[in-house]
Protein backbone atom coordinates (compact mmCIF):
# COMPACT_ATOMS: atom_id res chain seq x y z
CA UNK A 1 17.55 -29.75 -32.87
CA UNK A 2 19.66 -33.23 -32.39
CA UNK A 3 22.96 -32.73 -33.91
CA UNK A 4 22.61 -35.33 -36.88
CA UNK A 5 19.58 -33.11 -38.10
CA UNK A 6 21.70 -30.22 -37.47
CA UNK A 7 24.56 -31.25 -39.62
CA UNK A 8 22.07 -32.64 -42.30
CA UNK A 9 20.49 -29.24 -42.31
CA UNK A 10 23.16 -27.15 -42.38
CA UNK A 11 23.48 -25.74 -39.57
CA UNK A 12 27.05 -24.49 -38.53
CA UNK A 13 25.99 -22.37 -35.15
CA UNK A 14 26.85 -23.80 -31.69
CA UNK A 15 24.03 -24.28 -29.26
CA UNK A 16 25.61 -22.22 -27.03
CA UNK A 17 25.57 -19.15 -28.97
CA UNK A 18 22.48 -19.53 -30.10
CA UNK A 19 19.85 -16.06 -29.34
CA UNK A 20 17.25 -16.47 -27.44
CA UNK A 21 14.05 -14.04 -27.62
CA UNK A 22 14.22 -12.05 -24.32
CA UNK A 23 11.25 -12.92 -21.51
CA UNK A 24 8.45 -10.61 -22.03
CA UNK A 25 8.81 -9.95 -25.58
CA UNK A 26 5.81 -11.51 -27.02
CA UNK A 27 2.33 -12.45 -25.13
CA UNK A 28 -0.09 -14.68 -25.98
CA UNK A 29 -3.50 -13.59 -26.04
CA UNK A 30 -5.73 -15.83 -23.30
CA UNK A 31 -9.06 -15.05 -26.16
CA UNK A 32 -7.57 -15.75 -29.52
CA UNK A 33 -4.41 -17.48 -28.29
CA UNK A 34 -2.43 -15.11 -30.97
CA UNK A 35 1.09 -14.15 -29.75
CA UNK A 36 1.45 -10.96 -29.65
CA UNK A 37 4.42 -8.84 -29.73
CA UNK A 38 4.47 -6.37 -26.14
CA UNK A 39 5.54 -3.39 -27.44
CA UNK A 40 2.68 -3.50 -30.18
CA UNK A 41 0.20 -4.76 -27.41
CA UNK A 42 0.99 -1.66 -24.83
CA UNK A 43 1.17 0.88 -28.07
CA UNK A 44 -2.63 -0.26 -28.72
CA UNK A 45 -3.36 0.60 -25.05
CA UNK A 46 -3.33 -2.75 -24.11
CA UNK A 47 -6.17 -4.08 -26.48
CA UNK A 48 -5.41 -7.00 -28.74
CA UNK A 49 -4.80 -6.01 -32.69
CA UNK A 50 -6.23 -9.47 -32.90
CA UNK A 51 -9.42 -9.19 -31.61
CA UNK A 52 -9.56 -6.89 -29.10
CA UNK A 53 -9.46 -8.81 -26.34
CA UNK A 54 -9.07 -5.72 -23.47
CA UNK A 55 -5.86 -6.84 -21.39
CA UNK A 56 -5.72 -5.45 -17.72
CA UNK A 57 -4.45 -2.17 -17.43
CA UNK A 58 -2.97 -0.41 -14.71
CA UNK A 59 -3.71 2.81 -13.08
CA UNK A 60 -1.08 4.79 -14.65
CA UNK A 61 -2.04 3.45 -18.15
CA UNK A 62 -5.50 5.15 -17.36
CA UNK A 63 -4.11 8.20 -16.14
CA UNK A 64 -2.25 8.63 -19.44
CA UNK A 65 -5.21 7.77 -21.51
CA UNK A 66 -7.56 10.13 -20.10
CA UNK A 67 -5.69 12.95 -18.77
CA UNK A 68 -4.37 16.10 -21.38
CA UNK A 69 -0.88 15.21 -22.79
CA UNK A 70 -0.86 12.93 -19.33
CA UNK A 71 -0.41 15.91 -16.72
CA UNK A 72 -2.07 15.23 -13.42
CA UNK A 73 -1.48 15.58 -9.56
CA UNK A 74 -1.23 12.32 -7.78
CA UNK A 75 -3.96 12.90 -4.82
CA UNK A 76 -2.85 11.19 -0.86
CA UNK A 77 0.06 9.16 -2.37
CA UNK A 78 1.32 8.93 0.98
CA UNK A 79 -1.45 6.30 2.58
CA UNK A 80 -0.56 3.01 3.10
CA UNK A 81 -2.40 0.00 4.42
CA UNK A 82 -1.77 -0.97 8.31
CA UNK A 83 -2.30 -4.41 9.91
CA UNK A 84 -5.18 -3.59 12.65
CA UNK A 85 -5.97 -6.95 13.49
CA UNK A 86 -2.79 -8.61 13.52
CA UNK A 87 -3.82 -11.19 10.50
CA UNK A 88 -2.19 -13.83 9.74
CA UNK A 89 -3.20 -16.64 7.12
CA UNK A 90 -0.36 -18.55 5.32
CA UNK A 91 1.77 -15.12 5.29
CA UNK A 92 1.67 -12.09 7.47
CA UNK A 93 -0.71 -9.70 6.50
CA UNK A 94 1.94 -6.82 6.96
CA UNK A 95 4.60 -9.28 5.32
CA UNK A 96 2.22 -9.39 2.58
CA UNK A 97 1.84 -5.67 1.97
CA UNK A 98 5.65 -5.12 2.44
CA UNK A 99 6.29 -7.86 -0.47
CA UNK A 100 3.31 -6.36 -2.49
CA UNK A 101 4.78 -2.79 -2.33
CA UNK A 102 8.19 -4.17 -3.37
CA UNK A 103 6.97 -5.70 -6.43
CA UNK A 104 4.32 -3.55 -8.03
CA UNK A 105 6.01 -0.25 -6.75
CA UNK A 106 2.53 0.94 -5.52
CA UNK A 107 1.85 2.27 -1.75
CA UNK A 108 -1.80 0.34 -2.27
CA UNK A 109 -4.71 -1.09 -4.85
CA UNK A 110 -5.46 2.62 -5.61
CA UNK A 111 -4.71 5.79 -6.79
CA UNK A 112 -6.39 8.83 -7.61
CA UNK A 113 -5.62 12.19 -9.30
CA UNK A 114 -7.12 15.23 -10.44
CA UNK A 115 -6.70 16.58 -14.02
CA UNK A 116 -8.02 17.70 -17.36
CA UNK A 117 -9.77 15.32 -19.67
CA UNK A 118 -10.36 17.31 -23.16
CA UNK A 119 -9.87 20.66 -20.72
CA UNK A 120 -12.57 19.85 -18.42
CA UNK A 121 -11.45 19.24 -14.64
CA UNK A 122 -11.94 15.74 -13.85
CA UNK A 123 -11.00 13.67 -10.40
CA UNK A 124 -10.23 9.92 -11.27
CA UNK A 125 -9.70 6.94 -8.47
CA UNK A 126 -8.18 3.85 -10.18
CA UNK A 127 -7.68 0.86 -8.97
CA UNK A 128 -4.56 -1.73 -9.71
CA UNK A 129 -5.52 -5.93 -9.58
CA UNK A 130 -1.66 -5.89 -9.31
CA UNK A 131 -1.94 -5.16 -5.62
CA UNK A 132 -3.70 -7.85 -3.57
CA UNK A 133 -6.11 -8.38 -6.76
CA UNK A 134 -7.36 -4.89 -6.18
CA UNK A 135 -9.03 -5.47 -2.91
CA UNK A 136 -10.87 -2.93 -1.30
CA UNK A 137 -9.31 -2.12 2.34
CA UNK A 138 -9.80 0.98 4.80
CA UNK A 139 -6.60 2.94 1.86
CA UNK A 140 -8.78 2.71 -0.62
CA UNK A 141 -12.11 3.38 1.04
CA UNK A 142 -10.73 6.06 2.25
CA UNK A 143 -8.66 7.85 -0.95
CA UNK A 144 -12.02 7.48 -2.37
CA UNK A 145 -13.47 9.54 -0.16
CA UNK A 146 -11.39 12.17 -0.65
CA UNK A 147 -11.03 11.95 -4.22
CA UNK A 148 -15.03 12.80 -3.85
CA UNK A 149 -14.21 15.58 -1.62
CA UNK A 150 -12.07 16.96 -4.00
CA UNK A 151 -14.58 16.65 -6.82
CA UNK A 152 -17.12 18.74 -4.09
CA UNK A 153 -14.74 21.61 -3.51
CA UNK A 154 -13.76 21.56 -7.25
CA UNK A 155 -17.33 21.57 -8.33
CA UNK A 156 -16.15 18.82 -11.03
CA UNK A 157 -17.03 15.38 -12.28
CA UNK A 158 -15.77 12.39 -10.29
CA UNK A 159 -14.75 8.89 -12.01
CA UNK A 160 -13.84 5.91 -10.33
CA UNK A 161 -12.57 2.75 -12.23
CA UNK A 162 -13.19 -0.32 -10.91
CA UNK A 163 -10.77 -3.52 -11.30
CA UNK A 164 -10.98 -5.90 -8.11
CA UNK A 165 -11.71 -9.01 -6.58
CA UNK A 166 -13.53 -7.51 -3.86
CA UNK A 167 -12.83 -6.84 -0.19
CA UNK A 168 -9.77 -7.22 1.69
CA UNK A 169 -10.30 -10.23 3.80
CA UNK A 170 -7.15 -9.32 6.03
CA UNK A 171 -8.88 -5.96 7.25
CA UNK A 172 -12.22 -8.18 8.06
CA UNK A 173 -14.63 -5.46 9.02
CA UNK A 174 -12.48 -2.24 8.70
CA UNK A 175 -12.44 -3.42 4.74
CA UNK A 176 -16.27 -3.77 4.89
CA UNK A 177 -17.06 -0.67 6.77
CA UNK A 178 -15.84 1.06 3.23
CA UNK A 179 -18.98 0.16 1.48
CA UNK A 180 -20.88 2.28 3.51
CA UNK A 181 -18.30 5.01 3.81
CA UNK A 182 -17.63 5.26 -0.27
CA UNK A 183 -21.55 5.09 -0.83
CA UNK A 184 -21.80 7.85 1.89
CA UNK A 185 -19.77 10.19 0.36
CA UNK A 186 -21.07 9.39 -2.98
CA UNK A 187 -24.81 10.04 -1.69
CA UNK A 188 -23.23 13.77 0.06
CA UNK A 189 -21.82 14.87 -4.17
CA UNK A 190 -25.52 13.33 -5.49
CA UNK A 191 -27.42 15.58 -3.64
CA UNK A 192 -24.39 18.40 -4.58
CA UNK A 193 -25.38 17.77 -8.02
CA UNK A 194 -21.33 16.38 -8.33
CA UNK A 195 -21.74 13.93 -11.19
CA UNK A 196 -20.21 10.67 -10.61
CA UNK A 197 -19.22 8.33 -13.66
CA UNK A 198 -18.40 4.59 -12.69
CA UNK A 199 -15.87 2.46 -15.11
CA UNK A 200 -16.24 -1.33 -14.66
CA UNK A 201 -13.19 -3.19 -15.74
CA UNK A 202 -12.26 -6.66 -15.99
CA UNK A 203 -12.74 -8.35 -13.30
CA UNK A 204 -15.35 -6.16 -10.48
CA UNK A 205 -16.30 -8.10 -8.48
CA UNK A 206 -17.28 -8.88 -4.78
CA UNK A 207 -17.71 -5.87 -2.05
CA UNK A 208 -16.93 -3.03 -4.77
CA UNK A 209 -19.73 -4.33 -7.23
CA UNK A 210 -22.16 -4.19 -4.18
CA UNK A 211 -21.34 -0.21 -3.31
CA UNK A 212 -19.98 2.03 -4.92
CA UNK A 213 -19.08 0.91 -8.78
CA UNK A 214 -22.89 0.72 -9.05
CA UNK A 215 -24.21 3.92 -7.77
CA UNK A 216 -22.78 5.65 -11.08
CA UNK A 217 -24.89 8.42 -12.27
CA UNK A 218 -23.90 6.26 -15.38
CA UNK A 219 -22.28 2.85 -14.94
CA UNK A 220 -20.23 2.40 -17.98
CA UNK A 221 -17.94 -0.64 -18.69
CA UNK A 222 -15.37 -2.41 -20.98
CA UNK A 223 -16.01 -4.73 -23.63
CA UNK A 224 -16.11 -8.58 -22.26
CA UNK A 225 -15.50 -7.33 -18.38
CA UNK A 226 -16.32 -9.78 -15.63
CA UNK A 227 -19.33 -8.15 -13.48
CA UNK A 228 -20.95 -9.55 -10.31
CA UNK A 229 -20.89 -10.18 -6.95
CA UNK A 230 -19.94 -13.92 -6.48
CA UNK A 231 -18.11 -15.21 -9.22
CA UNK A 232 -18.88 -17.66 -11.95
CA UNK A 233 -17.45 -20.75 -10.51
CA UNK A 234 -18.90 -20.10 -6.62
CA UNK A 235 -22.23 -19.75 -8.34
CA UNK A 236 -21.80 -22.73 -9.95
CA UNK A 237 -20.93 -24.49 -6.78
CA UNK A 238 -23.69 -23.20 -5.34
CA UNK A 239 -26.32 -24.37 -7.27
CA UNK A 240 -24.87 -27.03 -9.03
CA UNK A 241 -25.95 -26.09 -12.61
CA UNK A 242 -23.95 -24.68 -15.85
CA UNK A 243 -24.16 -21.22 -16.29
CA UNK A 244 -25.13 -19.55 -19.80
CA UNK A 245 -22.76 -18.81 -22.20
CA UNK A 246 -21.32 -14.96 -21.29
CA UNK A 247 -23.13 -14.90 -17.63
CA UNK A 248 -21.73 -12.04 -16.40
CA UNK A 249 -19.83 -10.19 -18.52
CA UNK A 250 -20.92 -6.87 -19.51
CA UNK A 251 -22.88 -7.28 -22.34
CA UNK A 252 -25.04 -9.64 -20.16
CA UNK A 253 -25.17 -7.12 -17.79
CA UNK A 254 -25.51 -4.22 -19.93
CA UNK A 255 -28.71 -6.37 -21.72
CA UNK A 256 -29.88 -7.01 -17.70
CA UNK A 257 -30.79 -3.21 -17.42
CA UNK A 258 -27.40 -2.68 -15.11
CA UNK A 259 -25.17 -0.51 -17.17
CA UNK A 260 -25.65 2.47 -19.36
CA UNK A 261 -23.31 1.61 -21.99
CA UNK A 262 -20.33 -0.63 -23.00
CA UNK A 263 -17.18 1.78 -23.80
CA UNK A 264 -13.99 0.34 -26.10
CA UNK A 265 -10.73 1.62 -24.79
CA UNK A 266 -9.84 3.32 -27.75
CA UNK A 267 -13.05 5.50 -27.59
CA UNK A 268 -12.98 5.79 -23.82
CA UNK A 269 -11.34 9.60 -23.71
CA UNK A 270 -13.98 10.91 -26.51
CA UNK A 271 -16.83 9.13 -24.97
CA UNK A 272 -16.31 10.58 -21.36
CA UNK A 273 -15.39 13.83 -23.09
CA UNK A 274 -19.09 14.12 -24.45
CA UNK A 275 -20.39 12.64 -21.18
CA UNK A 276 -18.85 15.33 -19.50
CA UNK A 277 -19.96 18.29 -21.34
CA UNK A 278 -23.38 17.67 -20.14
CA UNK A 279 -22.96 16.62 -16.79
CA UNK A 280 -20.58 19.33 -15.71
CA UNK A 281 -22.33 20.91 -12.12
């Protein structure tokens, strides 16, 4: 405010002692553009009061959601990512993974964990768009893997959700090699009779939509999640046409015979608690 309105209006405080609302105290919502305060947002489990718009959520937000009073053991924390082939694009691939380490406080785009979700055993791999947008490289091919070979020697359900923009293009063919591997190991539990439940969040995408987040004994998914292989705008590219209104979001894809079901966050614990008493081995 000028100071001529100020003094018209009243107003005695100096500009300099003015408060001003700390950064990350309110968020706007990118669906109904309401602002939202943050505390309300994450007590809501990240869901918009508004019109629950689902907001990313992280791997640990999961693990508190699903697992009892949010106990759980934290399976191969140790792995990290490597730089095989020596990328380089306009950073250093292992520059890269230093910097995204240092900022998200993850070792890599997934974790998994093995707990109990209403008292049944349950073996969860999440994945974390913070890191590298969730890409799929040889860590996470391979922690899900043995988050399957846990669910085998456990006899218990496996659950994998999926949040990513597909594969690592800095691991080139050691990222794509984990398509077969994850679908592999997935195929060794099927014939086990280990059920495996697959959680499509917004956005899955690339690589991971094309192996294992669609072999799901049921493919469930959040409300309004992006789902495909290419995305909407290379498609559009490609063919030079508009898309239809909601192309490939899960209600699209749920209607196109590819999912089982659409699951709201709130309901997501009761829902796969139901699921799992009747897919138990």
């Amino acid at each position: 405010m000028a100071w001529f309105k100020r003094s018209a209006a009243g107003v005695t405080t100096a500009t300099d002692e003015k408060r001003e609302a700390p950064d990350g105290l309110w968020l706007k919502c990118p669906s109904c553009k309401a602002s939202v305060l943050t505390k309300d947002l994450q007590e809501n489990l990240s869901v918009c009061p508004k019109c629950d718009y689902h907001h990313r959520l992280g791997s640990e937000g999961y693990f508190g959601i699903l697992f009892d009073q949010g106990i759980y053991e934290e399976l191969d924390a140790d792995l990290i990512s490597l730089n095989p082939l020596n990328f380089k694009d306009t950073k250093d691939y292992g520059d890269r993974l230093r910097d995204a380490r240092a900022k998200t406080g993850l070792r890599d785009a997934l974790r998994s964990a093995v707990g109990n979700l209403n008292g049944f055993p349950l073996v969860v791999a999440c994945m974390d768009f913070d890191f590298i947008g969730g890409s799929m490289g040889t860590v996470m091919g391979e922690k899900i893997a043995r988050a399957v070979d846990k669910a085998r020697a456990l006899r218990c359900p496996v659950l994998v959700i999926s949040r990513s923009g597909g594969a690592r293009m800095m691991e080139a063919a050691f990222s794509l090699m984990q398509m077969a591997k994850t679908s592999a190991k997935l195929s060794l539990a099927d014939r086990e009779g280990i059920p495996y439940i697959s959680l499509m969040t917004d956005p899955t995408t690339g690589g991971v939509t094309a192996s294992f987040a669609m072999l799901g004994d049921l493919n469930l998914a959040e409300p309004g999640a992006l789902i495909g292989f290419a995305g909407p705008r290379v498609i559009r590219e490609t063919i030079k046409k508009d898309l239809p209104p909601g192309f490939q979001s899960a209600e699209s894809v749920l209607e196109s015979g590819f999912l089982d079901l659409i699951v709201p966050r709130h309901t997501l614990k009761e829902t796969l608690a139901r699921l799992l008493s009747h897919l138990r081995p």
